[in-house]
C-alpha atoms as a PDB file:
ATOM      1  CA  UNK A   1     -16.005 -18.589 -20.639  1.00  0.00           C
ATOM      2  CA  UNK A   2     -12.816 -19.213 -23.146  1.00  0.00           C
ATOM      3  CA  UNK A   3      -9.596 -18.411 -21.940  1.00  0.00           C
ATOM      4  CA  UNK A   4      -8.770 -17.048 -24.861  1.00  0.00           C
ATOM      5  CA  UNK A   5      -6.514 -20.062 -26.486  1.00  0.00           C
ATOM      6  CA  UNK A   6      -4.073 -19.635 -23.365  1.00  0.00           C
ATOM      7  CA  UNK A   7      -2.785 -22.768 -22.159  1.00  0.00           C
ATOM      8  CA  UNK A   8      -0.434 -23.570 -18.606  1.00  0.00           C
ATOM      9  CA  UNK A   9       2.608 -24.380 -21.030  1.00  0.00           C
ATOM     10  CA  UNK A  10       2.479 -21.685 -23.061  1.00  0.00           C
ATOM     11  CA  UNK A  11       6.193 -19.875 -22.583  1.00  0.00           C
ATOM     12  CA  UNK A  12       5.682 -16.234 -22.979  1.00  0.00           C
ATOM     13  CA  UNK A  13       2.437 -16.237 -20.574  1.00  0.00           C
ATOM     14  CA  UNK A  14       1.303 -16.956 -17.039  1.00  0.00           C
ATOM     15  CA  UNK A  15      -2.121 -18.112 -16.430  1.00  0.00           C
ATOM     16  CA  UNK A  16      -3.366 -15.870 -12.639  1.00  0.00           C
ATOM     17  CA  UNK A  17      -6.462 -18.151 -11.604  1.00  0.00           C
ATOM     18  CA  UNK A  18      -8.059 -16.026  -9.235  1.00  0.00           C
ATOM     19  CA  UNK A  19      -9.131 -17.418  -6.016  1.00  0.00           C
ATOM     20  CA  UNK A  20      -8.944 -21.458  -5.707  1.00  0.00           C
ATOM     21  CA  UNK A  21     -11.998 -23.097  -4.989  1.00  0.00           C
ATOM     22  CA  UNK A  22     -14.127 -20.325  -5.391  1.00  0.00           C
ATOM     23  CA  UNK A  23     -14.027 -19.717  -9.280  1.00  0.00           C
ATOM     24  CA  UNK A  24     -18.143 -20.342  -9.059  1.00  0.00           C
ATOM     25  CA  UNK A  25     -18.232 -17.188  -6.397  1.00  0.00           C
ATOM     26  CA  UNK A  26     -16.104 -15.131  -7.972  1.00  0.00           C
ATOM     27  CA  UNK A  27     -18.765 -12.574  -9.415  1.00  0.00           C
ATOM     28  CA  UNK A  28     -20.116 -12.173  -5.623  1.00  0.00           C
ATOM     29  CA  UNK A  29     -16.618 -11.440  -4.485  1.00  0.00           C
ATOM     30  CA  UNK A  30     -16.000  -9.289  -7.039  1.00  0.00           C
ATOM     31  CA  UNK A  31     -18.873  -6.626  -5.812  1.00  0.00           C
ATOM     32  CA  UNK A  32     -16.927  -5.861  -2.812  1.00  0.00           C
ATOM     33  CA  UNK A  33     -13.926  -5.987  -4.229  1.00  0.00           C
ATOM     34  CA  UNK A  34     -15.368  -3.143  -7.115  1.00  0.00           C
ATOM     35  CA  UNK A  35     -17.129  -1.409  -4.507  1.00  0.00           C
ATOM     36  CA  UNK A  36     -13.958  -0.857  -2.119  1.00  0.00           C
ATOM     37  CA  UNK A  37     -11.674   0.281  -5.104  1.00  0.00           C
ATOM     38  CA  UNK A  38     -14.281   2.622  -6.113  1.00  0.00           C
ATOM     39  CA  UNK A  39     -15.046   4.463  -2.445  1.00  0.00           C
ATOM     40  CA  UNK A  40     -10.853   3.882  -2.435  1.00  0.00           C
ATOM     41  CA  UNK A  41     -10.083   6.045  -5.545  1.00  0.00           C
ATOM     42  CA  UNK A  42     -12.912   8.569  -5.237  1.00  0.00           C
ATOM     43  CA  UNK A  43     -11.701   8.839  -1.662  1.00  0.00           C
ATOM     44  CA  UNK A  44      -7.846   9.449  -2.450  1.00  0.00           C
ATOM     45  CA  UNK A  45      -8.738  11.675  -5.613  1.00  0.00           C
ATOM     46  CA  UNK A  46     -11.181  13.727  -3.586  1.00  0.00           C
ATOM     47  CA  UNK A  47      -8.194  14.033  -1.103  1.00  0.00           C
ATOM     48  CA  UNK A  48      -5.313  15.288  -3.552  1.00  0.00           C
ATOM     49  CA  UNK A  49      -7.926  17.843  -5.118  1.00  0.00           C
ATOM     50  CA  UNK A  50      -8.602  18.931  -1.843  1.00  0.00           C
ATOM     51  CA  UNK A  51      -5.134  19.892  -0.710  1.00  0.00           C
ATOM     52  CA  UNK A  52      -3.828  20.952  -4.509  1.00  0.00           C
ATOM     53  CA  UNK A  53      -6.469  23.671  -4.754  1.00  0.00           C
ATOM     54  CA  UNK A  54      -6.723  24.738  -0.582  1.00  0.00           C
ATOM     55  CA  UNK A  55      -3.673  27.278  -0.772  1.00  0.00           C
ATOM     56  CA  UNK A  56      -3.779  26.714   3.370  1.00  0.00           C
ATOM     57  CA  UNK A  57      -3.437  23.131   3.116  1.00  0.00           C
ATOM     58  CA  UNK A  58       0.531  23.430   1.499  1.00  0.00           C
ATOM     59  CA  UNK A  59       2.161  22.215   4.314  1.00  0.00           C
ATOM     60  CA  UNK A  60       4.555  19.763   5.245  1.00  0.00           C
ATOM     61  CA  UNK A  61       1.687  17.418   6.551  1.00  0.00           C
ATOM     62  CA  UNK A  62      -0.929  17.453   3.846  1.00  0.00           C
ATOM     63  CA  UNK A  63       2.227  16.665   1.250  1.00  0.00           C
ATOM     64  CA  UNK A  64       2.525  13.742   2.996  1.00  0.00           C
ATOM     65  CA  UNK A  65      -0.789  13.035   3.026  1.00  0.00           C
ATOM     66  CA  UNK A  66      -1.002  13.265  -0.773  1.00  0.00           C
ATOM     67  CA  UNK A  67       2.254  10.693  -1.064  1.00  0.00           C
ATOM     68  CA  UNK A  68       0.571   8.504   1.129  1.00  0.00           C
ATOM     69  CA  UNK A  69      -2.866   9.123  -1.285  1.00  0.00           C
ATOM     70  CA  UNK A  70      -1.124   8.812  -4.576  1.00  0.00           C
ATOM     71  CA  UNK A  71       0.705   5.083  -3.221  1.00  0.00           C
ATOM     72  CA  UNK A  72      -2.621   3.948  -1.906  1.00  0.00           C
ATOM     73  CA  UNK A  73      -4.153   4.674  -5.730  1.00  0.00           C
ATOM     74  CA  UNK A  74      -1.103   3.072  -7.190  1.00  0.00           C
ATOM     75  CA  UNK A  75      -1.455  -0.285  -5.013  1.00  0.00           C
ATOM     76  CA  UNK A  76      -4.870  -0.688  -5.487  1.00  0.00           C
ATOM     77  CA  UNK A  77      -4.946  -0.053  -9.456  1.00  0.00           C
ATOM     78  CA  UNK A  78      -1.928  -2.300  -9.876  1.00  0.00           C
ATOM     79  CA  UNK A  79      -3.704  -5.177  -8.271  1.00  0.00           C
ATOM     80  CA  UNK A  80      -7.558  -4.420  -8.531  1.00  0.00           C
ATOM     81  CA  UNK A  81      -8.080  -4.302 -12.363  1.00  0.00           C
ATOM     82  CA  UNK A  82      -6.668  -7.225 -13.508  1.00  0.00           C
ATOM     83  CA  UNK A  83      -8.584  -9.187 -10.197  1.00  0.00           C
ATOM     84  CA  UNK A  84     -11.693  -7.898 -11.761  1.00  0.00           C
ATOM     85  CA  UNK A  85     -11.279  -9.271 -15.518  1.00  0.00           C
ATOM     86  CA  UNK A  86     -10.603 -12.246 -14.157  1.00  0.00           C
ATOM     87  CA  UNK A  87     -13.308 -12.721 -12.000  1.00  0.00           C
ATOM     88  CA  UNK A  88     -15.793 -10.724 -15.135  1.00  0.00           C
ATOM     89  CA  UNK A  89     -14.420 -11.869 -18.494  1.00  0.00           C
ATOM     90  CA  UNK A  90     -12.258 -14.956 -17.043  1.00  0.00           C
ATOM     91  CA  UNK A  91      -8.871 -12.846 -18.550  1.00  0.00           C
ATOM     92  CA  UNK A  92      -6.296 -14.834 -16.802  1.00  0.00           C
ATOM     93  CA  UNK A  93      -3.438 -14.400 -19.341  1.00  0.00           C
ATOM     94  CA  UNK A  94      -0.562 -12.450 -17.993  1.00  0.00           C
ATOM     95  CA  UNK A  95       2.702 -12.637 -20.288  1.00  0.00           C
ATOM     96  CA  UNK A  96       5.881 -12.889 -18.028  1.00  0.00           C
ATOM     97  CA  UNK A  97       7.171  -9.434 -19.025  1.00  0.00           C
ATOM     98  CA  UNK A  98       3.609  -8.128 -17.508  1.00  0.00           C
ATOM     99  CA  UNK A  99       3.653 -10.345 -14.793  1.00  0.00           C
ATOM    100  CA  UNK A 100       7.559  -9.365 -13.148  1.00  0.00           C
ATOM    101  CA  UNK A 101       6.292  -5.433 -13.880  1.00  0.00           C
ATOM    102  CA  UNK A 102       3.519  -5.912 -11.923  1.00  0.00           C
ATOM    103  CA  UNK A 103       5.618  -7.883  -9.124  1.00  0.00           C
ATOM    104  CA  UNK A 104       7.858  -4.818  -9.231  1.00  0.00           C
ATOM    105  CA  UNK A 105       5.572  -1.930  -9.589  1.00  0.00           C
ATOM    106  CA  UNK A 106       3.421  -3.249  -6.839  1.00  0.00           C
ATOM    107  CA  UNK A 107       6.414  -3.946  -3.779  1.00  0.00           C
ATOM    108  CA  UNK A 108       8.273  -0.725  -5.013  1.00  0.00           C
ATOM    109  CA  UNK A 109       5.316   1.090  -3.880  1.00  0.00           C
ATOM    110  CA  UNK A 110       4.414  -0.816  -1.124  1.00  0.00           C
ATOM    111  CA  UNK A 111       8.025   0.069  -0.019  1.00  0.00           C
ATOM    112  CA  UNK A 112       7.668   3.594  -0.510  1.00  0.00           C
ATOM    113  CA  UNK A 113       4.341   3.816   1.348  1.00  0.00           C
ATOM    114  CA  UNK A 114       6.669   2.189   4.167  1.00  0.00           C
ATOM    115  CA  UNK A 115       9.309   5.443   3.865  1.00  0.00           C
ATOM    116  CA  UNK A 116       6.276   7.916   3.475  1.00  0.00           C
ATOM    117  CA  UNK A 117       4.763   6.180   6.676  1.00  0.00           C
ATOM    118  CA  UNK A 118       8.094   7.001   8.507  1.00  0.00           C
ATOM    119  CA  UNK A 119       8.399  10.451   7.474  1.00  0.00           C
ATOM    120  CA  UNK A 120       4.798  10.912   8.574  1.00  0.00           C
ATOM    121  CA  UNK A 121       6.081   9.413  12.225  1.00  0.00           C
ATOM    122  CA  UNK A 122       9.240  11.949  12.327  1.00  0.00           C
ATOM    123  CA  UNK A 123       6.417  14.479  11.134  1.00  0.00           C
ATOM    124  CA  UNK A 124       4.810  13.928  14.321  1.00  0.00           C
ATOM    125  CA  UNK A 125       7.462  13.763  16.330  1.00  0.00           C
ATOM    126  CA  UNK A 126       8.734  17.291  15.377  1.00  0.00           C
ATOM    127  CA  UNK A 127       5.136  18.435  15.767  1.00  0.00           C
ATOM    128  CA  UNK A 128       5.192  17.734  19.420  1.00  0.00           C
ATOM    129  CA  UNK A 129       8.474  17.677  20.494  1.00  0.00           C
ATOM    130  CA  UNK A 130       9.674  20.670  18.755  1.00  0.00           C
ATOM    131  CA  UNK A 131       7.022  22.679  17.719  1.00  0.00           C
ATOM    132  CA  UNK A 132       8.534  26.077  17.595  1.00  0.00           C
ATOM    133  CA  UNK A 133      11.251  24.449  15.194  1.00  0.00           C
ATOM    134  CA  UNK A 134       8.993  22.779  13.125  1.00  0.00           C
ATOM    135  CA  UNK A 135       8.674  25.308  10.261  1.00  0.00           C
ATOM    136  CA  UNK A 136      12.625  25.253  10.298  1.00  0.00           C
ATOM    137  CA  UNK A 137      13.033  21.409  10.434  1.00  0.00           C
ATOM    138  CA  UNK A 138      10.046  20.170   7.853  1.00  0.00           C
ATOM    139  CA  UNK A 139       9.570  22.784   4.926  1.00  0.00           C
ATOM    140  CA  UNK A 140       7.985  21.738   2.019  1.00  0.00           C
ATOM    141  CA  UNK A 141      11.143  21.010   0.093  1.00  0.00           C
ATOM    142  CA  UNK A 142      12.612  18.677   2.436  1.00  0.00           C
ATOM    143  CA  UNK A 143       9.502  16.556   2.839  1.00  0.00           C
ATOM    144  CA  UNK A 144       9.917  16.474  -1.243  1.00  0.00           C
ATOM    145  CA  UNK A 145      13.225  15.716  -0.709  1.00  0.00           C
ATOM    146  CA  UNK A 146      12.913  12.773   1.746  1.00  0.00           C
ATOM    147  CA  UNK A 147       9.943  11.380  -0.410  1.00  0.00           C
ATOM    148  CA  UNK A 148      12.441  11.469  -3.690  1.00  0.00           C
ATOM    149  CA  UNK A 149      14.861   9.250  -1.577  1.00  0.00           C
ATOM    150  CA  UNK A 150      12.238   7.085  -0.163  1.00  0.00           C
ATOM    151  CA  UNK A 151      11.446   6.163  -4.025  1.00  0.00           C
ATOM    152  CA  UNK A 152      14.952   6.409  -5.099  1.00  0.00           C
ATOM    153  CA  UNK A 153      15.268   3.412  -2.312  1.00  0.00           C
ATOM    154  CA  UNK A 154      12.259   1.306  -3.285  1.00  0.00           C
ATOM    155  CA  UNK A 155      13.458   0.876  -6.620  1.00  0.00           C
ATOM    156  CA  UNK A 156      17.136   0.158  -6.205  1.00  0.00           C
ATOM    157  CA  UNK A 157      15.884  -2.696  -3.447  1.00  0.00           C
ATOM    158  CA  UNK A 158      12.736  -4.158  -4.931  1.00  0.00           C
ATOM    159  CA  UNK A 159      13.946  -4.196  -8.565  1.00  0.00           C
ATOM    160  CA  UNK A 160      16.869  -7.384  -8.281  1.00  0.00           C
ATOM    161  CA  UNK A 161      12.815  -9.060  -7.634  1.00  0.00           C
ATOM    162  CA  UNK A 162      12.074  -9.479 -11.044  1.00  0.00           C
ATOM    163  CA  UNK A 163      16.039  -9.558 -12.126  1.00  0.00           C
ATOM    164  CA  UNK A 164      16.527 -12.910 -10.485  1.00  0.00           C
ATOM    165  CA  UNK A 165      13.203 -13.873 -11.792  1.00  0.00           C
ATOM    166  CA  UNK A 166      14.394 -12.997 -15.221  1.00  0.00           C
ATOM    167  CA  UNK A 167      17.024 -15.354 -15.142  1.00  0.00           C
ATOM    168  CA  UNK A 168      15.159 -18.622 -13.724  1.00  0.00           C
ATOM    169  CA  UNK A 169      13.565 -21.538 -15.767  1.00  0.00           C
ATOM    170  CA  UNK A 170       9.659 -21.945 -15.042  1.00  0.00           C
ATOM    171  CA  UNK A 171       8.055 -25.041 -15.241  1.00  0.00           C
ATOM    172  CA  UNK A 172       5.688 -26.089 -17.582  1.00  0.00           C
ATOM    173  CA  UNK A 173       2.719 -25.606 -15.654  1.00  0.00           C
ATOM    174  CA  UNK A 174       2.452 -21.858 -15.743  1.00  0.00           C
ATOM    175  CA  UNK A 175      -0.603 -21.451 -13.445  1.00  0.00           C
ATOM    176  CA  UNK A 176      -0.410 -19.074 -10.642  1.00  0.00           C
ATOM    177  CA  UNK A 177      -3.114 -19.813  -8.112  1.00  0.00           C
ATOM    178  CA  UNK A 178      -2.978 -15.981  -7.130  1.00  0.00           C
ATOM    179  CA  UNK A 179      -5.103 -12.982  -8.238  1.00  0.00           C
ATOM    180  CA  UNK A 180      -1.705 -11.212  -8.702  1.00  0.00           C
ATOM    181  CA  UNK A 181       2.113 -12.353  -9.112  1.00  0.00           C
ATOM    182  CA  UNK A 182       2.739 -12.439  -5.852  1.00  0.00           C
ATOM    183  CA  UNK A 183       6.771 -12.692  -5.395  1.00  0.00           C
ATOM    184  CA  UNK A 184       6.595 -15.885  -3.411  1.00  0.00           C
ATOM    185  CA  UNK A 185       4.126 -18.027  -5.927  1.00  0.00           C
ATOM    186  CA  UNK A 186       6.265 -17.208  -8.938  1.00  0.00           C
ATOM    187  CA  UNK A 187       9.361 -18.380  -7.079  1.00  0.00           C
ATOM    188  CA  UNK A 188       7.648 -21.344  -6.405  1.00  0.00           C
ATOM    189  CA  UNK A 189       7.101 -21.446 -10.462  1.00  0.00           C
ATOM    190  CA  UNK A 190      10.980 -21.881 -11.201  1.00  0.00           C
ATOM    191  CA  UNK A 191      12.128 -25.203 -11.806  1.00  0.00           C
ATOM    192  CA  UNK A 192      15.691 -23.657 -10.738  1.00  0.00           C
ATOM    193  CA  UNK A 193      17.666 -22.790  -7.491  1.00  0.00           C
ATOM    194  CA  UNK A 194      15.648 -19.927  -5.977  1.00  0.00           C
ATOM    195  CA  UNK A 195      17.436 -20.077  -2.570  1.00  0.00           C
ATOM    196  CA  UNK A 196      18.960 -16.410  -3.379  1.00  0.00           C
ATOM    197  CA  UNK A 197      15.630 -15.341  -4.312  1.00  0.00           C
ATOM    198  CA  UNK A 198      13.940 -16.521  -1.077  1.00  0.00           C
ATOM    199  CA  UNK A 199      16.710 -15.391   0.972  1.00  0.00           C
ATOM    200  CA  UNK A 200      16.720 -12.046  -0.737  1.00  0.00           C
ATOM    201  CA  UNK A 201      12.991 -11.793  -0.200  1.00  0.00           C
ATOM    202  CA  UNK A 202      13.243 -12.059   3.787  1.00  0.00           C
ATOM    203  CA  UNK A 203      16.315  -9.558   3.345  1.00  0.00           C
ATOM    204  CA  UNK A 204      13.878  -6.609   1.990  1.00  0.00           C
ATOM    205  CA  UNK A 205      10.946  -7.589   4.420  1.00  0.00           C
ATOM    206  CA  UNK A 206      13.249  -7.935   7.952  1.00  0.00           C
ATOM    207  CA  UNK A 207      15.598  -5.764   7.222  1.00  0.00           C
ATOM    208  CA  UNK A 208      14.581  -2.922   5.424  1.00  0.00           C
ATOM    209  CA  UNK A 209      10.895  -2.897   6.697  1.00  0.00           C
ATOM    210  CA  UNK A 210      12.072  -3.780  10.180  1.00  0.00           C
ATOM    211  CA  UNK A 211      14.446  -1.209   9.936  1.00  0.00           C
ATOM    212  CA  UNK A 212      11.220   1.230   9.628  1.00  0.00           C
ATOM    213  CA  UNK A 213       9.553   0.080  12.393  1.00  0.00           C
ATOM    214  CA  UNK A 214      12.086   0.597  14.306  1.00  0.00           C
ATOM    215  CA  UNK A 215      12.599   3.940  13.032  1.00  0.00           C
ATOM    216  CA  UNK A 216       8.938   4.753  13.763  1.00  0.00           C
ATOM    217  CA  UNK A 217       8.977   2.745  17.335  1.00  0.00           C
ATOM    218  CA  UNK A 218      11.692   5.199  18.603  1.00  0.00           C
ATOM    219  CA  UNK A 219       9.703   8.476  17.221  1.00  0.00           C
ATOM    220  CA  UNK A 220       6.544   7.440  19.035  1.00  0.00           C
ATOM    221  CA  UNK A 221       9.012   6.215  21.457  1.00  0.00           C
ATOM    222  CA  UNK A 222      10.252  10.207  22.207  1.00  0.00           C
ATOM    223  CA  UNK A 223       6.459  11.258  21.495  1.00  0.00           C
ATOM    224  CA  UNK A 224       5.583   9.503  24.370  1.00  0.00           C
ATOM    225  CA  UNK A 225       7.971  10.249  26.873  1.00  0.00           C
ATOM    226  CA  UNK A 226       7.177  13.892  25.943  1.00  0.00           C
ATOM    227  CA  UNK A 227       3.693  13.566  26.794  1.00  0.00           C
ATOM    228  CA  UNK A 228       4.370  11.837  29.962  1.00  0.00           C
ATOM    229  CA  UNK A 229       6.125  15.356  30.726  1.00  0.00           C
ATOM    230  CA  UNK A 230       3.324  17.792  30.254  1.00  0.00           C
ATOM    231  CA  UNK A 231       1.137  18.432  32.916  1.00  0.00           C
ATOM    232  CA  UNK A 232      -1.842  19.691  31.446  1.00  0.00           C
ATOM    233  CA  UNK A 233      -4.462  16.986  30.588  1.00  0.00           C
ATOM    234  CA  UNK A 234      -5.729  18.949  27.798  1.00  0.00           C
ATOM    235  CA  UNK A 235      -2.087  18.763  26.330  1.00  0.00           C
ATOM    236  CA  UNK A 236      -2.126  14.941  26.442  1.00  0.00           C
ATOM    237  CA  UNK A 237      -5.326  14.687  24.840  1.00  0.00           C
ATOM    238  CA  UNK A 238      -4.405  16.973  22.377  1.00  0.00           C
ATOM    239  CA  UNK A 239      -1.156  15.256  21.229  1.00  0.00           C
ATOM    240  CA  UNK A 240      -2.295  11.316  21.383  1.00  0.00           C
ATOM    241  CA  UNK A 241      -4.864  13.127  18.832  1.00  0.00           C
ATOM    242  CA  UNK A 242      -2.327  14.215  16.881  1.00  0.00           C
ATOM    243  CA  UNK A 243      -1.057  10.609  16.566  1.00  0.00           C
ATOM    244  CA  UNK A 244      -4.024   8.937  16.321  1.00  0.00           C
ATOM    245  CA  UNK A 245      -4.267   8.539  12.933  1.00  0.00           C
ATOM    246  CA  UNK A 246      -1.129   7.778  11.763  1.00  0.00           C
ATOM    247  CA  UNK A 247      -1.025   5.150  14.753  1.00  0.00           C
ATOM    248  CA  UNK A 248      -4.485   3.964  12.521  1.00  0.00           C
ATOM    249  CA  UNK A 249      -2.879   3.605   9.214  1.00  0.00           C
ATOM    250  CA  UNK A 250       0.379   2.039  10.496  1.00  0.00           C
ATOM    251  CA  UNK A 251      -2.038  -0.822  12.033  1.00  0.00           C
ATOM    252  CA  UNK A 252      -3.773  -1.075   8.640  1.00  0.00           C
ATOM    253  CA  UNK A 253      -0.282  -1.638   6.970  1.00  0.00           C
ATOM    254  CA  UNK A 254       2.562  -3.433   8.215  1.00  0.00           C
ATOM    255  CA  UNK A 255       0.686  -6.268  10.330  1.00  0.00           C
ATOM    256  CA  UNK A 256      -1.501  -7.525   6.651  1.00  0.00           C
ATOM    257  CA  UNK A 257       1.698  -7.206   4.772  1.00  0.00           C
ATOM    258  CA  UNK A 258       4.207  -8.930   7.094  1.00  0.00           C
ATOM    259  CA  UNK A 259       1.239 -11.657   7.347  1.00  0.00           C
ATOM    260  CA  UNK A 260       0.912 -11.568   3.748  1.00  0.00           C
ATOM    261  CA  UNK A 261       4.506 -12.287   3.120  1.00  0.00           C
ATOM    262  CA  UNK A 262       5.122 -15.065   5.810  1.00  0.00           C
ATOM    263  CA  UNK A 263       2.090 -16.997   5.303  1.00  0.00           C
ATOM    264  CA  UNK A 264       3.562 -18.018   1.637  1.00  0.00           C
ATOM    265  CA  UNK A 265       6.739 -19.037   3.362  1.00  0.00           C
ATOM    266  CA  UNK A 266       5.761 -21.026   6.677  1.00  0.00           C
ATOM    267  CA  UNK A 267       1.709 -20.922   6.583  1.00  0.00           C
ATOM    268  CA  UNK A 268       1.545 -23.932   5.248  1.00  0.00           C
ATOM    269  CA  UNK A 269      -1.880 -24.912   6.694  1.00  0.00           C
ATOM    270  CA  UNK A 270      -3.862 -21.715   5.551  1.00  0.00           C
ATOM    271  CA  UNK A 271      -6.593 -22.424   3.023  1.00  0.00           C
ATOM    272  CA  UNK A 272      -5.333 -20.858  -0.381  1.00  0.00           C
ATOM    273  CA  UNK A 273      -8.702 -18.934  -0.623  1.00  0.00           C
ATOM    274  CA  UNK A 274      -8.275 -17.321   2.635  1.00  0.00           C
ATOM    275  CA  UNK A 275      -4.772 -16.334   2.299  1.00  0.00           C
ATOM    276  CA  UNK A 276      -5.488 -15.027  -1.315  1.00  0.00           C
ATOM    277  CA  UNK A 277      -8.590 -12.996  -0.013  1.00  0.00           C
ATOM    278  CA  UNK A 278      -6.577 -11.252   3.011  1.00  0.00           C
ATOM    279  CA  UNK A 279      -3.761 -10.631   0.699  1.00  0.00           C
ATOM    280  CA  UNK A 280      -5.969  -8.719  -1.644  1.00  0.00           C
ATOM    281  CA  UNK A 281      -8.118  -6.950   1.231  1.00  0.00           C
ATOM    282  CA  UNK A 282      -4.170  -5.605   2.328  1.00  0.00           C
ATOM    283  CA  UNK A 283      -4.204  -3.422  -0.872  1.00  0.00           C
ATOM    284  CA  UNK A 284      -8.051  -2.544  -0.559  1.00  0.00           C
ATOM    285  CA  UNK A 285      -8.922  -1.925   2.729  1.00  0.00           C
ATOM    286  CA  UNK A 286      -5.796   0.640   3.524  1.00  0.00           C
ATOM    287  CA  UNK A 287      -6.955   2.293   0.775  1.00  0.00           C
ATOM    288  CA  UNK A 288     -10.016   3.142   1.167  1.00  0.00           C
ATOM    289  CA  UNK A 289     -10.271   3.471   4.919  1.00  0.00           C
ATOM    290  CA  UNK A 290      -6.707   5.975   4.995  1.00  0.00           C
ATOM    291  CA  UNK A 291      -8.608   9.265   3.758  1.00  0.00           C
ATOM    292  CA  UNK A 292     -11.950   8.748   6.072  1.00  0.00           C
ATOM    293  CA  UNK A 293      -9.850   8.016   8.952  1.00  0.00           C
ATOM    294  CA  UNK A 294      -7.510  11.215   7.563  1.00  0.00           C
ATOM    295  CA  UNK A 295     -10.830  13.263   6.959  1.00  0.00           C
ATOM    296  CA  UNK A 296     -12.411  12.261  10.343  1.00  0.00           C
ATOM    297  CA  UNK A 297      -9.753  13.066  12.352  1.00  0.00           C
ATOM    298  CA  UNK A 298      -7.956  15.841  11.033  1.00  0.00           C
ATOM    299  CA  UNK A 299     -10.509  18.646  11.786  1.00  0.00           C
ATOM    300  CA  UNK A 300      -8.889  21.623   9.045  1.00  0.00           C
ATOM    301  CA  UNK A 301      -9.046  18.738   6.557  1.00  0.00           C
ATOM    302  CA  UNK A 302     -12.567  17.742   6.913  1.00  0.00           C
ATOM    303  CA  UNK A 303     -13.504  21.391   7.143  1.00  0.00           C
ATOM    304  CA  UNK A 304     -12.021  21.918   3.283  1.00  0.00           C
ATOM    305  CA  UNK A 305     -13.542  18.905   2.052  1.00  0.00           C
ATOM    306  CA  UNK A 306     -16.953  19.664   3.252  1.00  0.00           C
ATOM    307  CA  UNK A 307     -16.701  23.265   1.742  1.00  0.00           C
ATOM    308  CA  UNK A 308     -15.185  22.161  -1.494  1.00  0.00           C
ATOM    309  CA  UNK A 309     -17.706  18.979  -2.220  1.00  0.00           C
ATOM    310  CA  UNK A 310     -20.566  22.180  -1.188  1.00  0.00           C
ATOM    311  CA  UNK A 311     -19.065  24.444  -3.250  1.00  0.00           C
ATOM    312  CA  UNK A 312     -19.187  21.690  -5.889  1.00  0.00           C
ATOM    313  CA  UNK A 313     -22.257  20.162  -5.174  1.00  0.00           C
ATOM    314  CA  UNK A 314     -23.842  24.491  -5.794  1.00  0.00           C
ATOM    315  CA  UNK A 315     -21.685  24.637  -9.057  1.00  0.00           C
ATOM    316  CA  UNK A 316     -23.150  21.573 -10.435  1.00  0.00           C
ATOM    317  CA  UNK A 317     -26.543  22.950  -9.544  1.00  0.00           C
ATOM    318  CA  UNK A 318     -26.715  26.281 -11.028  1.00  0.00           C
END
């Protein structure tokens, strides 16, 4: 197929290639790919209808569960799309404008998926620890409130990204051997000093993102030295359930993208196509795994999505 008159030294456009080395298979790859975005969206969708039209589902909880929903849909559809019309129509033209958005849309979210993931542990820990307080503690306004700062954060620390970007000279070749502008391959584009954008880079993932784990180490921390106190084996059953799923997602997210991110520093001898596959699977997978795991385990949840998809399923037939 044409590309569409684009060439690598054309200034107002980058040139994503898709996966190195396996341009002949990328039509194969992209049927998983399709099929995970698709189970992911109708998945998260079915999720936020679920809880906007159960009146009993407005709590603290299930809002979270929708933030977490609506930045899994944002991830994947900022990455996914353009992935597919390269590997379909062989659209690899992305202008630099596009290209820093997407940079910037895609970490901002990622980062606020990180601050959702921590209210979800402090959730938790109020659940168990202080249960008769939790009404009082986590109302619905305050988990709106602490999910307005957790954006109001992701944007004032991913968006110097594409700032510094804006000001750097890019070589001539403009190809980016990446489904998506990954941070760390554009840097690698500049033909300038990007020392402050490297070191600014490992500043956002160590500091701020460690600084979450950390934050979510001490809740399950205090979760589990208040399990360790109940007696009743029914009780400690009933509260590592609790966690369970959040434990889940956390595993899904911060291990791929910490991976992700370090591999393009130091992982020097990591096949491209690997590291570009896993990198994409980070935004999939999460996605379309969170509400299953969500829906299996959360018993009230699964109860209203079986009785609205019924109650859907009888509309459509009559």
């Amino acid at each position: 197929m044409a590309d569409f008159n684009l060439t690598p030294s054309d200034p107002s456009t980058f040139i994503l290639n898709g996966i190195p080395g396996l341009e002949a298979a990328h039509i194969w790859i992209s049927i998983p790919f399709s099929m995970f975005f698709a189970i992911g969206l109708l998945g998260n969708v079915m999720l936020l209808f679920v809880v906007v039209k159960e009146q009993t589902l407005h709590k603290p909880m299930y809002l979270l569960l929708c933030m977490l929903a609506l930045t899994d849909i944002a991830t994947s559809t900022s990455v996914v799309p353009k992935a597919l019309c390269i590997f379909w129509f062989n659209l690899k033209g992305i202008t630099v404008g596009g290209c820093l958005s997407q940079m910037f849309f895609l970490y901002a979210v990622s980062m606020m998926q990180s601050a959702v993931l921590v209210t979800m542990a402090f959730d938790r820990y109020v659940a168990i620890c202080n249960p008769l307080r939790y009404a009082t503690i986590l109302s619905n306004a305050r988990i709106a409130k602490l999910g307005f700062l957790g954006l109001i954060r992701a944007v004032l620390f991913i968006l110097p990204l594409p700032l510094l970007l804006t000001r750097q000279p890019f070589c001539a070749n403009r190809i980016i051997l990446h489904t998506y502008c990954e941070h760390m391959v554009v840097v690698k584009m500049s033909c300038g000093d990007v020392s402050v954008n490297r070191m600014y880079g490992l500043v956002i993932t160590f500091v701020v993102l460690g600084l979450d784990l950390m934050l979510i180490a001490l809740s399950y921390g205090l979760i589990l030295r208040a399990i360790l106190r109940i007696s009743s084996k029914i009780a400690h059953e009933k509260a590592f359930n609790t966690c369970t799923a959040h434990i889940c997602v956390m595993l899904m997210s911060y291990p791929p993208f910490f991976y992700s991110t370090l591999t393009h520093r130091f992982g020097q001898g990591i096949a491209p196509h690997i590291h570009i596959i896993l990198a994409n699977l980070y935004f999939l997978l999460p996605s379309m795994l969170n509400p299953i795991i969500y829906g299996v385990k959360n018993k009230e949840l699964f109860e209203k999505v079986v009785k609205c998809t019924a109650r859907m399923c009888f509309l459509r037939g009559h």
